[in-house]
Protein backbone atom coordinates (compact mmCIF):
# COMPACT_ATOMS: atom_id res chain seq x y z
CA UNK A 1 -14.57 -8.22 10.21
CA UNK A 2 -14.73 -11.97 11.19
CA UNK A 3 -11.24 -13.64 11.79
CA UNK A 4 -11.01 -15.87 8.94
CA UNK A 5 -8.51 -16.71 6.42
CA UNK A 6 -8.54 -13.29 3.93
CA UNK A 7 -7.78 -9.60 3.96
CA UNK A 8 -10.46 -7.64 5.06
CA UNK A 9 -10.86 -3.47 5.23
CA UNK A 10 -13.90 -2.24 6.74
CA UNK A 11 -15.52 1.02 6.35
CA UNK A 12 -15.60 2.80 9.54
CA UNK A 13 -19.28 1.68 11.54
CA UNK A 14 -21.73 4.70 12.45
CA UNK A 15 -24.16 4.50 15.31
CA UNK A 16 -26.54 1.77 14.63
CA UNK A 17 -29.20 3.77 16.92
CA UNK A 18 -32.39 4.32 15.65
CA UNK A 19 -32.26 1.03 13.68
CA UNK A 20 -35.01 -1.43 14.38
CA UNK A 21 -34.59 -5.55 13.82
CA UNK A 22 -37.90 -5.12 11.08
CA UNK A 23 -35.46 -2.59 9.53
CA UNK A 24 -32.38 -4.47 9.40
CA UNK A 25 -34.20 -7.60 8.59
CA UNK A 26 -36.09 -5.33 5.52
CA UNK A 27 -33.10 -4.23 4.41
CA UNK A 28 -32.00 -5.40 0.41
CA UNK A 29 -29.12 -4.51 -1.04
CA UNK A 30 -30.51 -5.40 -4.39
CA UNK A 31 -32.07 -2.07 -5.54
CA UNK A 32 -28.71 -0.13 -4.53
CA UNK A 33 -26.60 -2.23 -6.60
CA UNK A 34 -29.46 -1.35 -9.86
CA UNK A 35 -28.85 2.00 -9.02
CA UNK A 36 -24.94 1.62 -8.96
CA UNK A 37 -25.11 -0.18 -12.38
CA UNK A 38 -27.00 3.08 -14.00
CA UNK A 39 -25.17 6.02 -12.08
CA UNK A 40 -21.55 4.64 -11.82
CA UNK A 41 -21.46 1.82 -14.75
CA UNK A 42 -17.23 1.20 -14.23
CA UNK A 43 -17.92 0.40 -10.19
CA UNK A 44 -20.97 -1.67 -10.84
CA UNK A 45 -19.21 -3.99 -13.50
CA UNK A 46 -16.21 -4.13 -11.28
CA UNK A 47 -18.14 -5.18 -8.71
CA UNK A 48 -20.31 -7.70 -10.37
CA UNK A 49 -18.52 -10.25 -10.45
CA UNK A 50 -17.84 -10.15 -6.46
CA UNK A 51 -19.92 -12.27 -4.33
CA UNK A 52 -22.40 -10.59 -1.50
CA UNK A 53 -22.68 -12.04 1.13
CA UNK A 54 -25.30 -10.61 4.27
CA UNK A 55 -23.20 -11.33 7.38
CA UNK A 56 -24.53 -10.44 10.64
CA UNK A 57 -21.20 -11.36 12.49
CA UNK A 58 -19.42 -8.23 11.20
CA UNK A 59 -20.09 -4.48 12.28
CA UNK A 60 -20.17 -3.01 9.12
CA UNK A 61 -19.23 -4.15 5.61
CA UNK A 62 -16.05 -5.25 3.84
CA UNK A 63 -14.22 -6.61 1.22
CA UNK A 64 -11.92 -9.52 2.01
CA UNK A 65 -9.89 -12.24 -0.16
CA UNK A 66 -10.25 -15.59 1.07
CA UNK A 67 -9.22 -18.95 -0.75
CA UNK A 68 -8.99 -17.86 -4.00
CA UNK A 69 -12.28 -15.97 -4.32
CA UNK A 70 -13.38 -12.40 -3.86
CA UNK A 71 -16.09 -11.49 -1.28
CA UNK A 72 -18.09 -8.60 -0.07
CA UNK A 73 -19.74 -9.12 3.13
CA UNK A 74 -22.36 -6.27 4.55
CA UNK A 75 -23.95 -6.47 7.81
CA UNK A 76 -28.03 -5.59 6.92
CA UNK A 77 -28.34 -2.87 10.57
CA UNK A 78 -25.26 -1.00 8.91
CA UNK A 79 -26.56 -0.61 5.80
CA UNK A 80 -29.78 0.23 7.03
CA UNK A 81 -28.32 3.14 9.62
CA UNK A 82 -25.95 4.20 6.24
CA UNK A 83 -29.87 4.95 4.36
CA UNK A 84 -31.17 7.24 7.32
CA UNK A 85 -28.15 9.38 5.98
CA UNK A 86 -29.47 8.55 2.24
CA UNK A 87 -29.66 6.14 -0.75
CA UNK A 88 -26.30 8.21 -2.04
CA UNK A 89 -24.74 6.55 0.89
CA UNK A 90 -24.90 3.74 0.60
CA UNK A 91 -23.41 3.98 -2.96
CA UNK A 92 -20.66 5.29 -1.65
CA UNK A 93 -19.96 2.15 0.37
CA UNK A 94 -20.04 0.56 -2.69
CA UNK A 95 -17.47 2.27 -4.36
CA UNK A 96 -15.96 2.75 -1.52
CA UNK A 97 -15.32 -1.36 -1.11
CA UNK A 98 -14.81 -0.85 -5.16
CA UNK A 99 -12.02 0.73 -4.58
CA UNK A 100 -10.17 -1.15 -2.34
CA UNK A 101 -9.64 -4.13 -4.75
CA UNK A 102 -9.36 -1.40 -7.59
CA UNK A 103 -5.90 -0.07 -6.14
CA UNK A 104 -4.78 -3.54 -4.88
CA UNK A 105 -5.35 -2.85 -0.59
CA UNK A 106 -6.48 -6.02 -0.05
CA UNK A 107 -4.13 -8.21 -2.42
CA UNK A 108 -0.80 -6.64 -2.54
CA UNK A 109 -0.11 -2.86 -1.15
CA UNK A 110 0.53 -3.12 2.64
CA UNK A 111 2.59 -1.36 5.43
CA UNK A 112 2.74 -1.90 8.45
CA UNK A 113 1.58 -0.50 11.54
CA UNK A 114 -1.46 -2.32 9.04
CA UNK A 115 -3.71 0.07 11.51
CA UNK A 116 -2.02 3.14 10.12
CA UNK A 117 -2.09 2.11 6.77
CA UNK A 118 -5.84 1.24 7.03
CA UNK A 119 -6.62 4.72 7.32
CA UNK A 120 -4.10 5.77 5.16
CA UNK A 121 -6.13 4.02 2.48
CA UNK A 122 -9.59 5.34 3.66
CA UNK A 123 -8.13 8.69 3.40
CA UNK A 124 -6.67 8.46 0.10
CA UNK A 125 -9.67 6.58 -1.35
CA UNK A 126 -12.42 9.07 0.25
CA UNK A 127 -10.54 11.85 -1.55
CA UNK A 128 -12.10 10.61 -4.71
CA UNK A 129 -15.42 9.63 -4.10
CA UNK A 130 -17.79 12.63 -4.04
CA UNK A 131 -18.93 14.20 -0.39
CA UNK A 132 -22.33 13.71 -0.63
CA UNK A 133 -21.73 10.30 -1.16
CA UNK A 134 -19.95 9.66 2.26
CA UNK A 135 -21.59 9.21 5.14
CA UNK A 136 -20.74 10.85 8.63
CA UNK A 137 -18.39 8.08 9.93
CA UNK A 138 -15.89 8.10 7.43
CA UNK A 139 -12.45 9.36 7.34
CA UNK A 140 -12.26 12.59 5.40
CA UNK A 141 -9.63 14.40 4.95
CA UNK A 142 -10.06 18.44 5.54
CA UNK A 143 -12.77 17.63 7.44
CA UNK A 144 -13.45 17.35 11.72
CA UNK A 145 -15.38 14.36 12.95
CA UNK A 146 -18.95 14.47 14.22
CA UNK A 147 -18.98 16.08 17.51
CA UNK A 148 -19.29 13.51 20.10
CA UNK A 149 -23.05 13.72 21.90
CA UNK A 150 -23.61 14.21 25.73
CA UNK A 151 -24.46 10.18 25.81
CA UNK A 152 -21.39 9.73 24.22
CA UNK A 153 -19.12 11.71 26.48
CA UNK A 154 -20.73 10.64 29.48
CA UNK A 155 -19.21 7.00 28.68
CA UNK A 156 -16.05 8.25 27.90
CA UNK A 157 -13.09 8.68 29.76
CA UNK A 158 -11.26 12.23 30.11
CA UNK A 159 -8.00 10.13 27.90
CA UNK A 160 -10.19 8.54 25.20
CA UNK A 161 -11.83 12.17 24.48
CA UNK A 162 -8.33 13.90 24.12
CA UNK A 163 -7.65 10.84 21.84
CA UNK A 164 -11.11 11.69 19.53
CA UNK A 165 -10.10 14.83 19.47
CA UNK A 166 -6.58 14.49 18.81
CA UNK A 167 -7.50 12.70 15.50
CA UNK A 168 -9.96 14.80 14.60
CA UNK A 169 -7.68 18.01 14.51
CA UNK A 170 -5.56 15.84 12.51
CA UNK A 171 -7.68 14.19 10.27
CA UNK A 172 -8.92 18.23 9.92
CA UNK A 173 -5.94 19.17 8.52
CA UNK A 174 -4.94 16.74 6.15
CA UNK A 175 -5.08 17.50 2.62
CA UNK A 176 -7.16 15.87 0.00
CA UNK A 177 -5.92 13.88 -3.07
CA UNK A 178 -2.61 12.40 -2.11
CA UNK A 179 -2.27 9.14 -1.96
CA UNK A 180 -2.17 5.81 0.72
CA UNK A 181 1.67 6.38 0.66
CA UNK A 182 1.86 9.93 0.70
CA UNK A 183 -1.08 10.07 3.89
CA UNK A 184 1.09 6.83 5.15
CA UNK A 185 4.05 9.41 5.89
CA UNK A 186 1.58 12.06 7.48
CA UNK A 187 0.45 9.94 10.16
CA UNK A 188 4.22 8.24 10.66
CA UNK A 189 5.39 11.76 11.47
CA UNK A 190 2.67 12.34 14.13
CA UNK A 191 3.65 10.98 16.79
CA UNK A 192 0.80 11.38 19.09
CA UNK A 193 -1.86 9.98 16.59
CA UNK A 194 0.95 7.40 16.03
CA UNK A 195 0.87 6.34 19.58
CA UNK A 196 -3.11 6.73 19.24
CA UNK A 197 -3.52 4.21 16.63
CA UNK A 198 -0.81 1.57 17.56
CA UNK A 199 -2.75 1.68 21.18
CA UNK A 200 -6.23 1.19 20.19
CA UNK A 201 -5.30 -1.61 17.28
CA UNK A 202 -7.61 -4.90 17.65
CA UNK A 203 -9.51 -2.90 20.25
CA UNK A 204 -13.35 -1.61 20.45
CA UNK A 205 -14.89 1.18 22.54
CA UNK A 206 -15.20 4.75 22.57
CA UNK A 207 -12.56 7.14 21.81
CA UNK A 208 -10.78 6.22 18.09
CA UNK A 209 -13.29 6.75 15.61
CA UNK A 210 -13.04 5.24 11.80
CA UNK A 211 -11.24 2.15 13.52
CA UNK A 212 -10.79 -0.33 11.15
CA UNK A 213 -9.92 -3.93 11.12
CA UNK A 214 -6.72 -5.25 9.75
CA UNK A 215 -5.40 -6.81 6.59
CA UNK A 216 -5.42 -10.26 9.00
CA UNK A 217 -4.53 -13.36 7.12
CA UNK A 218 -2.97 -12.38 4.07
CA UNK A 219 0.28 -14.07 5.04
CA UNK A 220 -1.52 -17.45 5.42
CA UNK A 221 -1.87 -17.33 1.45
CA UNK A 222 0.54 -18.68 -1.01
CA UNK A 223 1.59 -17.23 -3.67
CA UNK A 224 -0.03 -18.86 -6.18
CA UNK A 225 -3.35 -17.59 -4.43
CA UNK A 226 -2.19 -14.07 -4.68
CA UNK A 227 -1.48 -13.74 -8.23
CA UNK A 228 -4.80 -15.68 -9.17
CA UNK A 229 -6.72 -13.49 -7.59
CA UNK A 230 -4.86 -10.36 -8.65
CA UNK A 231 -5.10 -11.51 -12.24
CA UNK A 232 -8.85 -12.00 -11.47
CA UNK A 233 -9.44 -8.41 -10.56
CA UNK A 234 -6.95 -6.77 -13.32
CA UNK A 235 -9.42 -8.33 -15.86
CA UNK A 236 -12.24 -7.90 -14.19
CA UNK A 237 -11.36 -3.67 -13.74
CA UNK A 238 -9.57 -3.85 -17.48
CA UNK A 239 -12.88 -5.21 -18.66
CA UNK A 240 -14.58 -2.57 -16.98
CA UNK A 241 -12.73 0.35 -18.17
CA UNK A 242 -13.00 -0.82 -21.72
CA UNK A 243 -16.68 -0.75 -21.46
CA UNK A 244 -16.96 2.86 -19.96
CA UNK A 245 -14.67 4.20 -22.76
CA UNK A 246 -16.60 2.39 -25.80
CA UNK A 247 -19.66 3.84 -23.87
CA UNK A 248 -18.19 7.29 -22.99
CA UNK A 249 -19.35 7.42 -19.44
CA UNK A 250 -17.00 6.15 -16.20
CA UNK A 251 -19.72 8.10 -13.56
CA UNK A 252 -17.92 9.81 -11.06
CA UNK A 253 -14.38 8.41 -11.62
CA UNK A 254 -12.62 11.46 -12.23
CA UNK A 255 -10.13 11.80 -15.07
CA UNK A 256 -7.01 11.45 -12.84
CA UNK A 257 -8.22 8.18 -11.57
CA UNK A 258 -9.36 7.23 -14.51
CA UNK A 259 -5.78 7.82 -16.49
CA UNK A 260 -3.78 5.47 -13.19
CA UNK A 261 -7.10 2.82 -13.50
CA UNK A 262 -5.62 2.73 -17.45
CA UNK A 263 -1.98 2.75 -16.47
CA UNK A 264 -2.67 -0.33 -14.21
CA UNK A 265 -4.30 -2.12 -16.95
CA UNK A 266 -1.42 -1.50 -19.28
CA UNK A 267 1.23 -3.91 -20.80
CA UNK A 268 4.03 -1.42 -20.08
CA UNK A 269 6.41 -3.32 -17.50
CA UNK A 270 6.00 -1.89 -14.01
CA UNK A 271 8.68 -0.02 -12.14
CA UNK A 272 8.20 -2.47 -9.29
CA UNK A 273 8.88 -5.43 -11.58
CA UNK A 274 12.08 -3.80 -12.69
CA UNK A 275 13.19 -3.53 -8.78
CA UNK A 276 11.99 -7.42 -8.04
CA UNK A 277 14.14 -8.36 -11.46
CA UNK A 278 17.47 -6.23 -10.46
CA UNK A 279 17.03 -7.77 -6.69
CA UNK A 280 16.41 -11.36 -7.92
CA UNK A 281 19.36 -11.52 -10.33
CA UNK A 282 21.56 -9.73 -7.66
CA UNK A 283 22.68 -12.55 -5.49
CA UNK A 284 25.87 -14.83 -4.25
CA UNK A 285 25.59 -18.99 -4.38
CA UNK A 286 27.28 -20.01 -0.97
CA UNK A 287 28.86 -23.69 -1.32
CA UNK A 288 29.04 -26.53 1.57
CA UNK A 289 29.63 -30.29 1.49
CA UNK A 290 26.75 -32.13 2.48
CA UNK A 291 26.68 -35.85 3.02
CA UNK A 292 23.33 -36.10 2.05
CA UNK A 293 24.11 -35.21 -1.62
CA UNK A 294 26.00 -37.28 -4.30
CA UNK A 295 29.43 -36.04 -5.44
CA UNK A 296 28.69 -36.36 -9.06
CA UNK A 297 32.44 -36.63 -9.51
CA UNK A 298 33.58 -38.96 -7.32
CA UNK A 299 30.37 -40.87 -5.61
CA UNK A 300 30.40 -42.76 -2.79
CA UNK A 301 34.01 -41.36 -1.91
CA UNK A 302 34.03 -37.62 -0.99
CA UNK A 303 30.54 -35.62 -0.09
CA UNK A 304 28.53 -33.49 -2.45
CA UNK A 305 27.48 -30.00 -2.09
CA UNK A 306 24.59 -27.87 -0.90
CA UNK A 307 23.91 -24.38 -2.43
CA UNK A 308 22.09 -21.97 -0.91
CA UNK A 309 21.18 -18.80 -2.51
CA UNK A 310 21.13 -15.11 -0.62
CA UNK A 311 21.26 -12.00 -1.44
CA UNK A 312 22.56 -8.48 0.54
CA UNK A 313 22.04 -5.30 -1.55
CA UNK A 314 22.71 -1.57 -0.32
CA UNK A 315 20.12 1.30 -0.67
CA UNK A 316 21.73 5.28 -1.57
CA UNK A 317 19.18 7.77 -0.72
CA UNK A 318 20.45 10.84 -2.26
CA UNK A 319 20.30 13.79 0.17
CA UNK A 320 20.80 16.78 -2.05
CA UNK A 321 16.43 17.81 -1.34
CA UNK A 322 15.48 16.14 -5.04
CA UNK A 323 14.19 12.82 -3.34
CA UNK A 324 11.12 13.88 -1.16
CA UNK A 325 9.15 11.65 1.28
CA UNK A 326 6.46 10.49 -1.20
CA UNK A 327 9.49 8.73 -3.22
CA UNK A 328 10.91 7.33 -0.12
CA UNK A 329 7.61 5.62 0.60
CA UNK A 330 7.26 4.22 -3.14
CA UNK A 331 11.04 2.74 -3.03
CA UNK A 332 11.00 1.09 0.60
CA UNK A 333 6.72 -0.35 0.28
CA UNK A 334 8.21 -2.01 -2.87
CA UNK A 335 11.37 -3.07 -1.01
CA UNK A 336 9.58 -4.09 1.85
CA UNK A 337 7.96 -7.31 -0.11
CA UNK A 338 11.65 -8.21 -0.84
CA UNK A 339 13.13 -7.89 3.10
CA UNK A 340 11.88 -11.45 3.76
CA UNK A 341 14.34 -12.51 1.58
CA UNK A 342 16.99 -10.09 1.19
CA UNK A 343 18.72 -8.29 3.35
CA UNK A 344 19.00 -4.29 2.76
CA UNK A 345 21.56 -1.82 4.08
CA UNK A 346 20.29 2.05 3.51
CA UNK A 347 23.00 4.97 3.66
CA UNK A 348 22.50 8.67 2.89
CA UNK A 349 24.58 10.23 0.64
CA UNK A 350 25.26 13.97 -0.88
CA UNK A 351 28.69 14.36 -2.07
CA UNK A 352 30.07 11.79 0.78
CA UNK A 353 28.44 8.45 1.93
CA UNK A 354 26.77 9.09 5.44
CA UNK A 355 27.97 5.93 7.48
CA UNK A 356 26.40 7.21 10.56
CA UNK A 357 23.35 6.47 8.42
CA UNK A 358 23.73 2.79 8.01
CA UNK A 359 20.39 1.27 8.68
CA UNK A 360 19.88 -2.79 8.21
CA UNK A 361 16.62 -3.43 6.95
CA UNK A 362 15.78 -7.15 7.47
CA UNK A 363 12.75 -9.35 8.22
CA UNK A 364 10.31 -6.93 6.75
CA UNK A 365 11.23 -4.40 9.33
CA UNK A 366 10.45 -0.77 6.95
CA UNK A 367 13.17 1.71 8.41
CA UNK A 368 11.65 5.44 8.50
CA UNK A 369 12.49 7.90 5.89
CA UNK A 370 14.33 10.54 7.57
CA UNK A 371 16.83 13.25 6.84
CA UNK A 372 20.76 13.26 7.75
CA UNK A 373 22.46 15.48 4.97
CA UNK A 374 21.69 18.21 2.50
CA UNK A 375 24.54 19.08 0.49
CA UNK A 376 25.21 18.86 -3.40
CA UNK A 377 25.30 15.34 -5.42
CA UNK A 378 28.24 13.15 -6.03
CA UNK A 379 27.74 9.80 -7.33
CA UNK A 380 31.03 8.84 -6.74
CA UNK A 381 30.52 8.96 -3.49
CA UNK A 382 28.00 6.02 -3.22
CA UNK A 383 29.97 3.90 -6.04
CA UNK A 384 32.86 3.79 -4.04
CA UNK A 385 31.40 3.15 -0.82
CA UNK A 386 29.78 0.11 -2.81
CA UNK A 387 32.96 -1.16 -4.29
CA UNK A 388 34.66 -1.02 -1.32
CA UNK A 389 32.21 -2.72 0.78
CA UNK A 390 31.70 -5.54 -1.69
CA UNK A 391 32.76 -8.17 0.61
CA UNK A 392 29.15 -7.27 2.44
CA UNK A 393 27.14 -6.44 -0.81
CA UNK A 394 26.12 -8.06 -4.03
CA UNK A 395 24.95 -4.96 -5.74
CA UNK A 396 23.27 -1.70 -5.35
CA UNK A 397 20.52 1.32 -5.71
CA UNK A 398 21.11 4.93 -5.77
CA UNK A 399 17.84 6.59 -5.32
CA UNK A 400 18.41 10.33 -7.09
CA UNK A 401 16.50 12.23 -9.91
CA UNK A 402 19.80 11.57 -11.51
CA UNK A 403 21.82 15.48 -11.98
CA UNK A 404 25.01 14.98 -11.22
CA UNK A 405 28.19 13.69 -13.19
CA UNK A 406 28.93 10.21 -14.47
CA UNK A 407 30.61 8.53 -11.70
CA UNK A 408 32.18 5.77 -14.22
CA UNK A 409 31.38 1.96 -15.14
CA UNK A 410 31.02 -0.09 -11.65
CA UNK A 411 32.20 -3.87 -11.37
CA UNK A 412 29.01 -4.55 -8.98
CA UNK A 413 25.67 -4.77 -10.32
CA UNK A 414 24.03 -0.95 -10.38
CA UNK A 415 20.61 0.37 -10.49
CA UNK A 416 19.68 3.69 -10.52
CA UNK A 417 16.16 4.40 -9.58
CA UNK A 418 15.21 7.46 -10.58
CA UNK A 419 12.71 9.87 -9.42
CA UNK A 420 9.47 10.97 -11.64
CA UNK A 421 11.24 14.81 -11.78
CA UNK A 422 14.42 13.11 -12.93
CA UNK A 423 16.52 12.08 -15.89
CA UNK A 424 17.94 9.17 -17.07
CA UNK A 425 21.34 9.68 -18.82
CA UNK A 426 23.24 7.28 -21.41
CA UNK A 427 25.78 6.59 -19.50
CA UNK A 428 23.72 5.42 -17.03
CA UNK A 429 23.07 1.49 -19.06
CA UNK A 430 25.60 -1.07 -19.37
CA UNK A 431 26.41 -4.44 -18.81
CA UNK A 432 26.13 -4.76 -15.35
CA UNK A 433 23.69 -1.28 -14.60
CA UNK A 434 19.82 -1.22 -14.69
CA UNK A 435 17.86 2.19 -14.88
CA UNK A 436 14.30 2.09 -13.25
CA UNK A 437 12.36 5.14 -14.13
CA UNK A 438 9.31 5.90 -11.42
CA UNK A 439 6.61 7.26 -13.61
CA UNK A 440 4.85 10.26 -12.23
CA UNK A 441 1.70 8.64 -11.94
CA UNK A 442 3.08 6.12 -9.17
CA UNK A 443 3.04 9.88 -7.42
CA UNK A 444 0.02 10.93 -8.68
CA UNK A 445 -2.59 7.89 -8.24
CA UNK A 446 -4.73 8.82 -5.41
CA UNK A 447 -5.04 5.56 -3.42
């Protein structure tokens, strides 16, 4: 995709060989998007309201969010080498793009290395779009990549085949159906493919197939931008899904994508908004004179004050085997749009606090999930770590599917996030204590 200001993610390009300039030049999109509006009427109404636009610049086609506005650009030779695989593929680039905006990629959910998580996405949305419907090139997982031809070896070196064939082994034996988070984790705890993918980001050439571009630009916008164009696309999909139900047909959107397309939609107050609200009101106003303000007291004869407003707040992961990976990656991707601004301190915890553990997570640096302990659960343990470290802290989490005993009322702020296989006791509200429930489907939603 074209460096300009936006968020772009590219399906992965196939060999444009075979594709003549009268082709490419002959190529309409028109007739595919007719048939998209017939076979798969929630992706074509999504989608109608995006602009096309033909874009020659680009290797293959994407969705990207720049100024305000949604856009699709599709280079005509890709599209045209997509149809010597089949009309069906080309749908499937469609709703392939569809999806992207659909489960937020390109407006809010991002991780970084963004290189990983551009796959992680292509793997979790290819899960749900059906196989005859994606062509060659793209990432799916359970299944090998096209074996490379003799042309195609002979300009490779020995390294960048061990590399193709590296991630195709592991792209082999992923499963299908989890989601961007869950596949996220997979490739963070592969080393090799790790390396693989952190080496060959903003590169071309031979040897890393399904490379994608990055989510490039996105911190250029305000925030202003972002939630306009966010509440754009929540009506625009809420629209959509009302129309398939009145109408009783949503195509080929499954009905486990179609129930988290619904929960999206929905007025219920997000478990993410809950964790923004207990961060935002957790904080500590630091006072200093300042010369440059008026004492309102006494003006003109002493100097007034500057506030400044921060916040430090100190993450319990239980340890007891009830919090798994896929719950670690919901918690810290939501945390990680707070680190700019707040300053996070992880421990482990089973029935004693793990200080070897202590991680600082600042700058929007994600720490990675990992294990120390594996004992019972105490929750006394982590409240009286807290309150005796709350010189350094102005609140807390404790991450836990909530069995274990109540630990008593805390003088710090408290929230207990709990996990989608967990409870939620009474004793677990008060004044000063918050209870943030992770619905299953935040597990569930594929992509």
């Amino acid at each position: 995709m074209a460096k300009n200001k936006g968020t772009a993610v590219d399906l992965t390009p196939p060999s444009s060989r075979g594709v003549t300039d009268e082709q490419a030049a002959a190529f309409d999109l028109e007739p595919h998007l007719i048939s998209l509006m017939w076979d798969e009427p929630f992706y074509s109404k999504v989608l109608r309201g995006i602009t096309k636009k033909k874009e020659e610049t680009i290797p293959t086609a994407g969705v990207m969010v720049r100024d305000g506005y949604v856009n699709m650009f599709w280079n005509p030779r890709f599209l045209a080498s997509l149809l010597l695989e089949g009309k069906n593929k080309i749908k499937g680039l469609l709703i392939h793009e569809c999806l992207h905006l659909v489960f937020e990629h390109c407006t809010e959910r991002k991780h970084e290395p963004h290189i990983i998580w551009n796959y992680s996405t292509d793997c979790a949305i290819n899960s749900l779009i059906p196989r005859d419907h994606l062509p060659d090139c793209g990432i799916i997982p359970g299944e090998a990549f096209t074996a490379l031809t003799a042309e195609q070896e002979e300009k490779m070196t020995q390294e960048q085949k061990d590399r193709y064939q590296r991630m195709s082994s592991f792209i082999e034996a992923l499963p299908k159906g989890l989601s961007s988070e869950e596949y996220f984790a997979l490739f963070m705890q592969n080393d090799d493919v790790k390396k693989d993918l952190e080496d060959q980001q903003g590169q071309g050439g031979e040897g890393m197939p399904g490379l994608m571009d990055d989510h490039e630009g996105w911190g250029e916008m305000t925030d202003e931008e972002k939630e306009l164009v966010k509440g754009k696309l929540k009506q625009a999909i809420a629209e959509a899904a009302k129309e398939c139900d009145s109408k009783g047909s949503w195509g080929s959107v499954s009905g486990d994508t179609r129930a988290a397309i619904r929960a999206m939609i929905s007025k219920e107050v997000p478990w993410e908004q809950l964790i923004k609200k207990f961060c935002g009101m957790t904080r500590r106003s630091d006072r200093r004179s300042s010369r440059k303000r008026l004492n309102k007291k006494y003006p003109g004869i002493h100097s007034g004050f500057k506030r400044s407003y921060t916040a430090s707040i100190a993450v319990y992961i239980d340890q007891s085997g009830s919090v798994g990976e896929a719950e670690l990656q919901l918690l810290f991707g939501e945390l990680a749009n707070l680190a700019n601004r707040i300053e996070f301190t992880t421990f482990h915890f089973d029935t004693e606090v793990d200080e070897d553990s202590e991680t600082i997570w600042r700058g929007g640096r994600t720490p990675q999930p990992h294990r120390t302990r594996c004992g019972g659960t105490c929750f006394r343990a982590p409240s009286k770590h807290a309150e005796k470290n709350k010189h350094k802290f102005d609140g807390y989490i404790i991450l836990t599917d909530g069995y274990a005993a109540d630990p008593g009322p805390s003088r710090m702020r408290r929230a207990w996030v709990i996990t989608p296989c967990g409870t939620t006791e009474p004793w677990m509200k008060g004044a000063k204590q918050s209870v943030i429930a992770i619905p299953e489907r935040a597990l569930t939603a594929a992509a």
